[in-house]
Protein backbone atom coordinates (compact mmCIF):
# COMPACT_ATOMS: atom_id res chain seq x y z
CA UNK A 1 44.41 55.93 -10.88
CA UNK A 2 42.56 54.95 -8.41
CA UNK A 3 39.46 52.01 -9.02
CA UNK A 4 35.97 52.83 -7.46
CA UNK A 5 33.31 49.96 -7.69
CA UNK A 6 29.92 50.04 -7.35
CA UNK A 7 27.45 47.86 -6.24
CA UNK A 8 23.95 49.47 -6.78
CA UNK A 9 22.61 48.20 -9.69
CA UNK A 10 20.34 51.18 -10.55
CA UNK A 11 23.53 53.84 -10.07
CA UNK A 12 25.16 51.16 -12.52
CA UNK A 13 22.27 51.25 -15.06
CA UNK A 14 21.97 55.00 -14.65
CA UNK A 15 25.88 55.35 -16.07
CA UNK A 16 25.13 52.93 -18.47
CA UNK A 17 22.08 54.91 -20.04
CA UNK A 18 24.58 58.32 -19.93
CA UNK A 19 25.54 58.77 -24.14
CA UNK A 20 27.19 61.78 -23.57
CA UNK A 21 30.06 63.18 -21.78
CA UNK A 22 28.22 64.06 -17.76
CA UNK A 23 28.92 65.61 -14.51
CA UNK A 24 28.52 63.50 -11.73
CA UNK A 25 27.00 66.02 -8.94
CA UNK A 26 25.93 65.47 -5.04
CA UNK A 27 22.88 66.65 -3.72
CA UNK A 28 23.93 70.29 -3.21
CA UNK A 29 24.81 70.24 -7.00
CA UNK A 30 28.66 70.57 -6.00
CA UNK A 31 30.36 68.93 -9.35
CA UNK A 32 32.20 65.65 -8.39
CA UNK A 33 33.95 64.92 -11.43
CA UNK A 34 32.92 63.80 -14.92
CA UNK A 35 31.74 60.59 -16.50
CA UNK A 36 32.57 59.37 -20.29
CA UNK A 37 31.27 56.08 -21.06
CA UNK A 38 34.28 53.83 -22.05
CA UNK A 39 32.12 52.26 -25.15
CA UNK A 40 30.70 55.42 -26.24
CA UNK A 41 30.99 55.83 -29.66
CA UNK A 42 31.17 59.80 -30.19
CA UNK A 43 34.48 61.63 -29.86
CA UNK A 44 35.15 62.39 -26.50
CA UNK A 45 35.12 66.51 -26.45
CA UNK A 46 36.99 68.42 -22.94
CA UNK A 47 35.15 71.75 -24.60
CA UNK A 48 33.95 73.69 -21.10
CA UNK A 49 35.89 71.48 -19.29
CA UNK A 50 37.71 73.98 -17.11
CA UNK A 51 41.52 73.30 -16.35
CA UNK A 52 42.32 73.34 -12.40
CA UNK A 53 45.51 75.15 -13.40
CA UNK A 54 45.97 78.63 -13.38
CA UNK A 55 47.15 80.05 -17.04
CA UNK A 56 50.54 81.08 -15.52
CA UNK A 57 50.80 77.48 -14.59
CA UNK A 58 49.91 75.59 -17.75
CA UNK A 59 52.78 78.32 -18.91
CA UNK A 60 55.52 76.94 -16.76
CA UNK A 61 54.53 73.41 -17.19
CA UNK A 62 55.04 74.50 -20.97
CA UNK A 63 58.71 75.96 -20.50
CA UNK A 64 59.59 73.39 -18.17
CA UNK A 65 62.53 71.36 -19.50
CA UNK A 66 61.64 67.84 -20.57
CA UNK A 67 57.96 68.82 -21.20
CA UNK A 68 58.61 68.59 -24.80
CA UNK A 69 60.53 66.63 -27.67
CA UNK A 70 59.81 63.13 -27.00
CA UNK A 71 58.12 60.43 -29.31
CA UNK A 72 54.37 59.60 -28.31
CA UNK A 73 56.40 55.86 -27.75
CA UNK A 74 58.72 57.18 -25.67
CA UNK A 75 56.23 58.86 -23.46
CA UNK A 76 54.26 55.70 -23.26
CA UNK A 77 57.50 53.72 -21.94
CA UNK A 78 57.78 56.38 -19.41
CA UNK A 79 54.27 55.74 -18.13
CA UNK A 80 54.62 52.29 -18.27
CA UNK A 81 57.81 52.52 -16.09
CA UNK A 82 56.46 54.78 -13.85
CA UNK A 83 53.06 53.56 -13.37
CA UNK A 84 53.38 49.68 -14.15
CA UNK A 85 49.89 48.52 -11.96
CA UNK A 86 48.04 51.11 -14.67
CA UNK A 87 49.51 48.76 -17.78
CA UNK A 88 49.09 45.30 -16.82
């Protein structure tokens, strides 16, 4: 993942003030991304959140061998091994 910092305070206190889940937008209104506060309190909801994968894609990730049968630990030791800077 990669780490952006910022250093205007006011962009900073405008996140801050965000209690819901937010697109982040430029000035043409083209959608950036989305922003979730990491202490927010309400369950975090990916309703009308649209996937960037086509339906006949989600269904071959789905078929593809190994996308299914492990333990929720098992999958986390295979993250951890393949992404170790993201679990320090």
């Amino acid at each position: 993942m990669t780490k952006v910092v910022l250093k205007d305070a006011a962009f900073v206190a405008a996140l801050d003030a965000i209690a819901n889940r937010s697109q982040l937008c430029d000035d043409t209104g083209r959608v950036l991304g989305y922003f979730v506060l990491q202490s927010c309190d309400k369950p975090v909801s990916s309703k009308g959140v649209k996937s960037p994968l086509s339906p006949a894609e989600r269904a071959r990730i789905l078929r593809e061998e190994g996308s299914s049968g492990k333990t929720l630990a098992e999958f986390w030791d295979e993250m951890r091994r393949k992404h170790p800077e993201q679990f320090q």
